[in-house]
PDB file of N, CA and C in Angstrom:
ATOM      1  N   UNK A   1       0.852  -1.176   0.000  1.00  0.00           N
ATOM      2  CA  UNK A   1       0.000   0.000   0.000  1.00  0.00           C
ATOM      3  C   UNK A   1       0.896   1.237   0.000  1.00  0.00           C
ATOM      4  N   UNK A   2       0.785   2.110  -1.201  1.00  0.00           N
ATOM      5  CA  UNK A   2       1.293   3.593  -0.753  1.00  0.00           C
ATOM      6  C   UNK A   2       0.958   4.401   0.172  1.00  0.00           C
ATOM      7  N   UNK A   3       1.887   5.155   0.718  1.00  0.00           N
ATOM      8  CA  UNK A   3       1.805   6.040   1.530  1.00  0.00           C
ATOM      9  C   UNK A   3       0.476   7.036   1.184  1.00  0.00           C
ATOM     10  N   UNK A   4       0.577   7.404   0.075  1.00  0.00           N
ATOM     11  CA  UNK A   4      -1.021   8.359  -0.392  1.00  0.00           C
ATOM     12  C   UNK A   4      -2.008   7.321   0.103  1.00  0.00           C
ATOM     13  N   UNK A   5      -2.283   6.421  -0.454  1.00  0.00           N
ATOM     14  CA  UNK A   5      -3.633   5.749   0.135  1.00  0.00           C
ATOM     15  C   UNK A   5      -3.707   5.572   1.142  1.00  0.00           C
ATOM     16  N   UNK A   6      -2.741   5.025   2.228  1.00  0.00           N
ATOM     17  CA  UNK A   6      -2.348   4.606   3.468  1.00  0.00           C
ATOM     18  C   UNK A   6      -2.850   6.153   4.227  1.00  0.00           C
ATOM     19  N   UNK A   7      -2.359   7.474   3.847  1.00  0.00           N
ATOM     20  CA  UNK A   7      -2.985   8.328   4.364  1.00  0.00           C
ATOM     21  C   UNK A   7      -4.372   8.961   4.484  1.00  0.00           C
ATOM     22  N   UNK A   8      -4.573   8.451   2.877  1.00  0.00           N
ATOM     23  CA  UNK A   8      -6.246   8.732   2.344  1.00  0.00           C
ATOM     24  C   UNK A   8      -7.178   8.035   3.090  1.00  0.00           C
ATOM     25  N   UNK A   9      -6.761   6.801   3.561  1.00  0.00           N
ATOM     26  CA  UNK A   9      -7.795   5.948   4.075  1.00  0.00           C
ATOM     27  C   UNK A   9      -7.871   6.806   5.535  1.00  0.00           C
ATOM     28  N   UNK A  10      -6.732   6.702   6.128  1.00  0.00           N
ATOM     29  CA  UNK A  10      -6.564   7.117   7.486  1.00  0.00           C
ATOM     30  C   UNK A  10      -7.627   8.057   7.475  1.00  0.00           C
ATOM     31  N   UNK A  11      -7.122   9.158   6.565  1.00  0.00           N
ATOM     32  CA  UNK A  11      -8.091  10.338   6.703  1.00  0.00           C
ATOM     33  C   UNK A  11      -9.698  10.612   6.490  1.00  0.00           C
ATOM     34  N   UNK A  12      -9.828   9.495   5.642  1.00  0.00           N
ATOM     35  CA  UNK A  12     -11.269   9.077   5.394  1.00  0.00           C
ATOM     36  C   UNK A  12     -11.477  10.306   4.079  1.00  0.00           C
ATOM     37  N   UNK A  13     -10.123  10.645   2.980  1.00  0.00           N
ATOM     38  CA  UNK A  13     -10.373  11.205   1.902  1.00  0.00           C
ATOM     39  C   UNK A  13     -10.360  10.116   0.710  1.00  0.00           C
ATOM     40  N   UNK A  14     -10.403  11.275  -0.783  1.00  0.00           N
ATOM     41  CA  UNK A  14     -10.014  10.240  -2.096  1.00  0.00           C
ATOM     42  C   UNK A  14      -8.377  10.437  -1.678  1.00  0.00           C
ATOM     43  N   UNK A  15      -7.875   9.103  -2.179  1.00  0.00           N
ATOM     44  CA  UNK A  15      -6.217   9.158  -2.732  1.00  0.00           C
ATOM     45  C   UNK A  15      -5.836  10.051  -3.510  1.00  0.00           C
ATOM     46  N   UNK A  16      -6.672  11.021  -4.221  1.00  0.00           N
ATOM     47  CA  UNK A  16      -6.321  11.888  -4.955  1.00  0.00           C
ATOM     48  C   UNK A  16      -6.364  13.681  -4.033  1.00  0.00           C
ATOM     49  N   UNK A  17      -6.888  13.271  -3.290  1.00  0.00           N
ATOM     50  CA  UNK A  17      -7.376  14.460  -2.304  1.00  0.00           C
ATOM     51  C   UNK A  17      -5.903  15.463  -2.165  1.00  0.00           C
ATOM     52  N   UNK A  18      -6.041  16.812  -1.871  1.00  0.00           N
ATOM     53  CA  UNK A  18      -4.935  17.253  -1.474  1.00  0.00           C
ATOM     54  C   UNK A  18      -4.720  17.269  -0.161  1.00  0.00           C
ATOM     55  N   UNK A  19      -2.882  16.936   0.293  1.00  0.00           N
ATOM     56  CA  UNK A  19      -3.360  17.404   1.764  1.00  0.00           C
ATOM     57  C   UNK A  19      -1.720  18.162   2.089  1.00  0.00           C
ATOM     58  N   UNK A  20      -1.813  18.610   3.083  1.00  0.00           N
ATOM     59  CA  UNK A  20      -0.493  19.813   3.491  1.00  0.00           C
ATOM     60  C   UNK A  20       0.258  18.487   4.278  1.00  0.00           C
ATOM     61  N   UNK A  21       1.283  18.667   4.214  1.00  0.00           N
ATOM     62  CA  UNK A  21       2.303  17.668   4.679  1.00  0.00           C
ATOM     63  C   UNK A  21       3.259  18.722   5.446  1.00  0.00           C
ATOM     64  N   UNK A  22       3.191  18.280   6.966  1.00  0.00           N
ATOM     65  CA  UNK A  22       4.582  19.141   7.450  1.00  0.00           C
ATOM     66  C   UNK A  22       5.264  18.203   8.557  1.00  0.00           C
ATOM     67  N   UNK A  23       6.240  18.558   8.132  1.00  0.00           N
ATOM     68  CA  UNK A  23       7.362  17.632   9.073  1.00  0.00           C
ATOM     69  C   UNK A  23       8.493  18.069  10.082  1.00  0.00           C
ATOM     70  N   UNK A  24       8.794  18.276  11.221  1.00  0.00           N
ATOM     71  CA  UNK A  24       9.113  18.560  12.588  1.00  0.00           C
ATOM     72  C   UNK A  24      10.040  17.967  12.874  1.00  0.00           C
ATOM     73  N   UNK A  25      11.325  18.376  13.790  1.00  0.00           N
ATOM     74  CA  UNK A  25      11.893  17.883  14.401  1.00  0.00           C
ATOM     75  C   UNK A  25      11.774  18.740  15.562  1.00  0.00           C
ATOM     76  N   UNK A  26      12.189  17.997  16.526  1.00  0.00           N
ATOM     77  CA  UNK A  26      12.013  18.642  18.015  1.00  0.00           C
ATOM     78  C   UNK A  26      12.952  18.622  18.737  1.00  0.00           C
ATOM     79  N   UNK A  27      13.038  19.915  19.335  1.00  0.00           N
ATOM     80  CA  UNK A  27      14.564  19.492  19.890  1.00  0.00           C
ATOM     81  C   UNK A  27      14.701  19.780  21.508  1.00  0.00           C
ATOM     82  N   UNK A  28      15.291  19.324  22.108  1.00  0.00           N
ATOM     83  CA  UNK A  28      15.628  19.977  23.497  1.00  0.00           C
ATOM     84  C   UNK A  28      17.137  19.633  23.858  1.00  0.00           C
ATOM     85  N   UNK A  29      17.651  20.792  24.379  1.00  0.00           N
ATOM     86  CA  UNK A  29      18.623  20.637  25.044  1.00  0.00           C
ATOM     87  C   UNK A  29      19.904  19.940  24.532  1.00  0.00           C
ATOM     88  N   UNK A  30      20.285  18.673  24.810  1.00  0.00           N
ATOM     89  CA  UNK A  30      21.309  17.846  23.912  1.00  0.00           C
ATOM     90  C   UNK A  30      21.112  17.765  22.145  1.00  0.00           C
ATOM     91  N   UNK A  31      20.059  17.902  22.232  1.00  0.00           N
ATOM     92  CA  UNK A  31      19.793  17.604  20.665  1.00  0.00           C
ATOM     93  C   UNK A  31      18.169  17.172  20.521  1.00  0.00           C
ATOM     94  N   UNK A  32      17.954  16.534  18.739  1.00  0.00           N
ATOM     95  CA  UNK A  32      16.829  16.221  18.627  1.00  0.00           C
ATOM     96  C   UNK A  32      16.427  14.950  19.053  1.00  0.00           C
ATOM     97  N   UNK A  33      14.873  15.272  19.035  1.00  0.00           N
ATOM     98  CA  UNK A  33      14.620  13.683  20.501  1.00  0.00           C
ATOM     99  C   UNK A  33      13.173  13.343  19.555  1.00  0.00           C
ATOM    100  N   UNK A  34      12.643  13.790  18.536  1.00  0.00           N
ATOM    101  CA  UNK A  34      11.468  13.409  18.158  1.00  0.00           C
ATOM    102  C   UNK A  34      11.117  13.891  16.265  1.00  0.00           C
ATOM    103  N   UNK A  35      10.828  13.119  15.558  1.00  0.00           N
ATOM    104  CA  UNK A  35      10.462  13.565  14.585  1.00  0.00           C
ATOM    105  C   UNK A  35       9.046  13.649  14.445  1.00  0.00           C
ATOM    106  N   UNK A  36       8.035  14.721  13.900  1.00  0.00           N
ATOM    107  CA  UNK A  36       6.401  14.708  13.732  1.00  0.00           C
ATOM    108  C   UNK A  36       6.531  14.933  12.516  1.00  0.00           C
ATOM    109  N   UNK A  37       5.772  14.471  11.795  1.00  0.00           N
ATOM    110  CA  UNK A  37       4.627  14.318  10.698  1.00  0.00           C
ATOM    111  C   UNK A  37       3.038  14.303  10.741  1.00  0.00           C
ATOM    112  N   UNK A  38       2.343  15.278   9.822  1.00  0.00           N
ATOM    113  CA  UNK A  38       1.307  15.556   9.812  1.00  0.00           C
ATOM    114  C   UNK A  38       0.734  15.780   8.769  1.00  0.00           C
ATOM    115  N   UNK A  39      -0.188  15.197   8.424  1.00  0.00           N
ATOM    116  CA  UNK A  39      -0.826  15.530   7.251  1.00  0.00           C
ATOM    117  C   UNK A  39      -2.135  16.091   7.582  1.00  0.00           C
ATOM    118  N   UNK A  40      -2.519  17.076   6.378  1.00  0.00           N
ATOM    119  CA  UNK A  40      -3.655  17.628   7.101  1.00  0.00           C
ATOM    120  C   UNK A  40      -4.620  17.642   5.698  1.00  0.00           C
ATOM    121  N   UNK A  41      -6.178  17.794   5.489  1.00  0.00           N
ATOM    122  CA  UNK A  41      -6.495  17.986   4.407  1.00  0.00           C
ATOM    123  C   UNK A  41      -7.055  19.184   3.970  1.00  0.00           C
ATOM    124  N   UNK A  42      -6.088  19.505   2.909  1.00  0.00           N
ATOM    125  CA  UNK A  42      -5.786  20.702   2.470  1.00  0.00           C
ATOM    126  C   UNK A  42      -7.221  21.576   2.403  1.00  0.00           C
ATOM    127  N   UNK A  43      -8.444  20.754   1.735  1.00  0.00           N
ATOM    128  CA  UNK A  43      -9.366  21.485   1.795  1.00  0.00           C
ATOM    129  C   UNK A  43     -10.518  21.871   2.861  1.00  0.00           C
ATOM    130  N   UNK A  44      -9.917  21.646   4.370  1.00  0.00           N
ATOM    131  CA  UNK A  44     -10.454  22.206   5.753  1.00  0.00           C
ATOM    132  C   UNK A  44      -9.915  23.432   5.803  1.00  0.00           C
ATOM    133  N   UNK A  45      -8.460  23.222   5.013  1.00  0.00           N
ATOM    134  CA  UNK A  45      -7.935  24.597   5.237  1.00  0.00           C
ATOM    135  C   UNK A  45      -6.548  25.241   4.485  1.00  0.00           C
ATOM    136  N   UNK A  46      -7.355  25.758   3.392  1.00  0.00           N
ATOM    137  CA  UNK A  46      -7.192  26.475   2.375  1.00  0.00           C
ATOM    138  C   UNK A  46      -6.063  27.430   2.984  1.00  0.00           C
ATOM    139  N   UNK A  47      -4.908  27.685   2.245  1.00  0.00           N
ATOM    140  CA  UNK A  47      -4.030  28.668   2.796  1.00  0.00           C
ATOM    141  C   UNK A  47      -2.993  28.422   4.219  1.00  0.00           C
ATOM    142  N   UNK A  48      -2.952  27.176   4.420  1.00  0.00           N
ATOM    143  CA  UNK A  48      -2.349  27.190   5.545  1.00  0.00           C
ATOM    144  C   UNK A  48      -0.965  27.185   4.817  1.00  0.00           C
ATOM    145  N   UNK A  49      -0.214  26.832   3.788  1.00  0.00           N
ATOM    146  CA  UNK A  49       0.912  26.904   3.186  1.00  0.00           C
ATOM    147  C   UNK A  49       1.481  28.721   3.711  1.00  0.00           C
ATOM    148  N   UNK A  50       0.339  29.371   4.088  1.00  0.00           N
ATOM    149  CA  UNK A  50       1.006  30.655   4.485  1.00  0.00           C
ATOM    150  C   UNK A  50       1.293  30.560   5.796  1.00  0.00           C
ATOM    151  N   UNK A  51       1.084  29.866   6.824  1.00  0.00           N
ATOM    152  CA  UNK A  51       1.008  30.109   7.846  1.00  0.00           C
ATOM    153  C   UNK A  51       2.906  29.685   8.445  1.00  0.00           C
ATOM    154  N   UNK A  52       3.459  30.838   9.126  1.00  0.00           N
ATOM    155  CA  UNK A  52       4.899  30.381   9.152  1.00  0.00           C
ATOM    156  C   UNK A  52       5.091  29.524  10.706  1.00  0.00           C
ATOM    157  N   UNK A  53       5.427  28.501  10.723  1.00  0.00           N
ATOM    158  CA  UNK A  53       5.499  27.202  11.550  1.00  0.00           C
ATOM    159  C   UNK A  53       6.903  27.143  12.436  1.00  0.00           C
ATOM    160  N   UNK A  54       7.264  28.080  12.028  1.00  0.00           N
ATOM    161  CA  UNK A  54       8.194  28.139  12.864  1.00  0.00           C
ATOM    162  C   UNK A  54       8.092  29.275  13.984  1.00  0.00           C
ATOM    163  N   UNK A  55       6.626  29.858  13.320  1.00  0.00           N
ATOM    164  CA  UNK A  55       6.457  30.884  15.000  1.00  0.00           C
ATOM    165  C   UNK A  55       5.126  30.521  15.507  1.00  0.00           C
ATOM    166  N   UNK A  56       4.429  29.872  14.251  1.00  0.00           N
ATOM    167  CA  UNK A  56       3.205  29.088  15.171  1.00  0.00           C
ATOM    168  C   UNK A  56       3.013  27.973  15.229  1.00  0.00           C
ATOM    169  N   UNK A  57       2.089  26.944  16.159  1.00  0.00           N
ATOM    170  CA  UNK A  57       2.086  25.795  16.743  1.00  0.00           C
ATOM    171  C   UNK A  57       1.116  25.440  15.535  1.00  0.00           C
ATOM    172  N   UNK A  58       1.026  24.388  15.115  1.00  0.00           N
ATOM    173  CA  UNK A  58       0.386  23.427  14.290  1.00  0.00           C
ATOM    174  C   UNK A  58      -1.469  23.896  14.655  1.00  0.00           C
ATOM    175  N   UNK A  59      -1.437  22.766  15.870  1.00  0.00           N
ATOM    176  CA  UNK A  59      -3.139  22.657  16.456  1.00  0.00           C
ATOM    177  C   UNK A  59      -3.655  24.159  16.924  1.00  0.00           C
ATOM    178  N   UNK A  60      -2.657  25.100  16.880  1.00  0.00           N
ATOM    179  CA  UNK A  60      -3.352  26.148  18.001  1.00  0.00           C
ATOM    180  C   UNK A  60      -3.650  26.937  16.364  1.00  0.00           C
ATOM    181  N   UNK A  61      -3.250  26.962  15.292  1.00  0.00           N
ATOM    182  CA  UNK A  61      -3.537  27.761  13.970  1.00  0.00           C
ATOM    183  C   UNK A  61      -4.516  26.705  13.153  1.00  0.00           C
ATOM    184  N   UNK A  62      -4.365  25.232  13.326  1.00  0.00           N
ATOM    185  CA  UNK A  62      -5.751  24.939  12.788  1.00  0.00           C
ATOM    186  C   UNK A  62      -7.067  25.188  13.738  1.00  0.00           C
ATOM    187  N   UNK A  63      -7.121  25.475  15.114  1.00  0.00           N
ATOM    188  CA  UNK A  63      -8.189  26.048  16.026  1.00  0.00           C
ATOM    189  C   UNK A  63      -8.322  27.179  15.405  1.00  0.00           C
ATOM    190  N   UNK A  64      -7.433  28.158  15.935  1.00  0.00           N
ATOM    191  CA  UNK A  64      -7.752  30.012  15.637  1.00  0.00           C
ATOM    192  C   UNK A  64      -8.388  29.845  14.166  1.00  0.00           C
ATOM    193  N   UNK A  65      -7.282  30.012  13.345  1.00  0.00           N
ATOM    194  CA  UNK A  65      -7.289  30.015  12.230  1.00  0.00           C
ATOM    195  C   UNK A  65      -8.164  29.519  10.830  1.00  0.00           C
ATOM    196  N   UNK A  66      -8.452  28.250  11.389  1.00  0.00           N
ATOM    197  CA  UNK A  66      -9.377  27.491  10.286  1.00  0.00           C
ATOM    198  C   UNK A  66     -10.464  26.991  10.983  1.00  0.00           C
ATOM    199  N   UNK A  67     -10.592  27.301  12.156  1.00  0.00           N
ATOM    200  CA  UNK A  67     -11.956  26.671  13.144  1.00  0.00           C
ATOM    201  C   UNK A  67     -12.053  25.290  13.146  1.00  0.00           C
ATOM    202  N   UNK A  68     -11.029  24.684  12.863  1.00  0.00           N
ATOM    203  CA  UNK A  68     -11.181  22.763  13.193  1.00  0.00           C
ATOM    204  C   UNK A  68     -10.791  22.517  14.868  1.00  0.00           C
ATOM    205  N   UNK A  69     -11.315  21.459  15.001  1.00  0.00           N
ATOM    206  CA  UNK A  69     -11.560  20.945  16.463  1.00  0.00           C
ATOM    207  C   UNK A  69     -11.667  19.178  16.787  1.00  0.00           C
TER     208      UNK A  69
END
């Protein structure tokens, strides 16, 4: 199974669906301790490609921002 379908299903979209892909490392102190991945579908929320992620938190700009919950 590809990763697109493998996500599509997850998400309960088409395999063709768009979705925003962002990927994280996390770091504290000694170094990095965690990698995140997230996929999101693009059409809950249109424009998040603007949103800069390195000064805002993921969940707290799809709340404010796109009203998902």
């Amino acid at each position: 199974m590809s990763v697109r379908v493998r996500v599509a299903a997850l998400l309960s979209i088409s395999p063709d669906a768009r979705v925003y892909y962002l990927k994280r490392l996390r770091d504290v102190g000694q170094g990095t301790i965690v990698l995140l991945e997230n996929y999101v579908v693009y059409e809950r929320c249109v424009g998040i490609e603007g949103v800069d992620f390195t000064q805002q938190r993921l969940f707290e700009s799809l709340e404010s921002q796109f009203e998902l919950r």
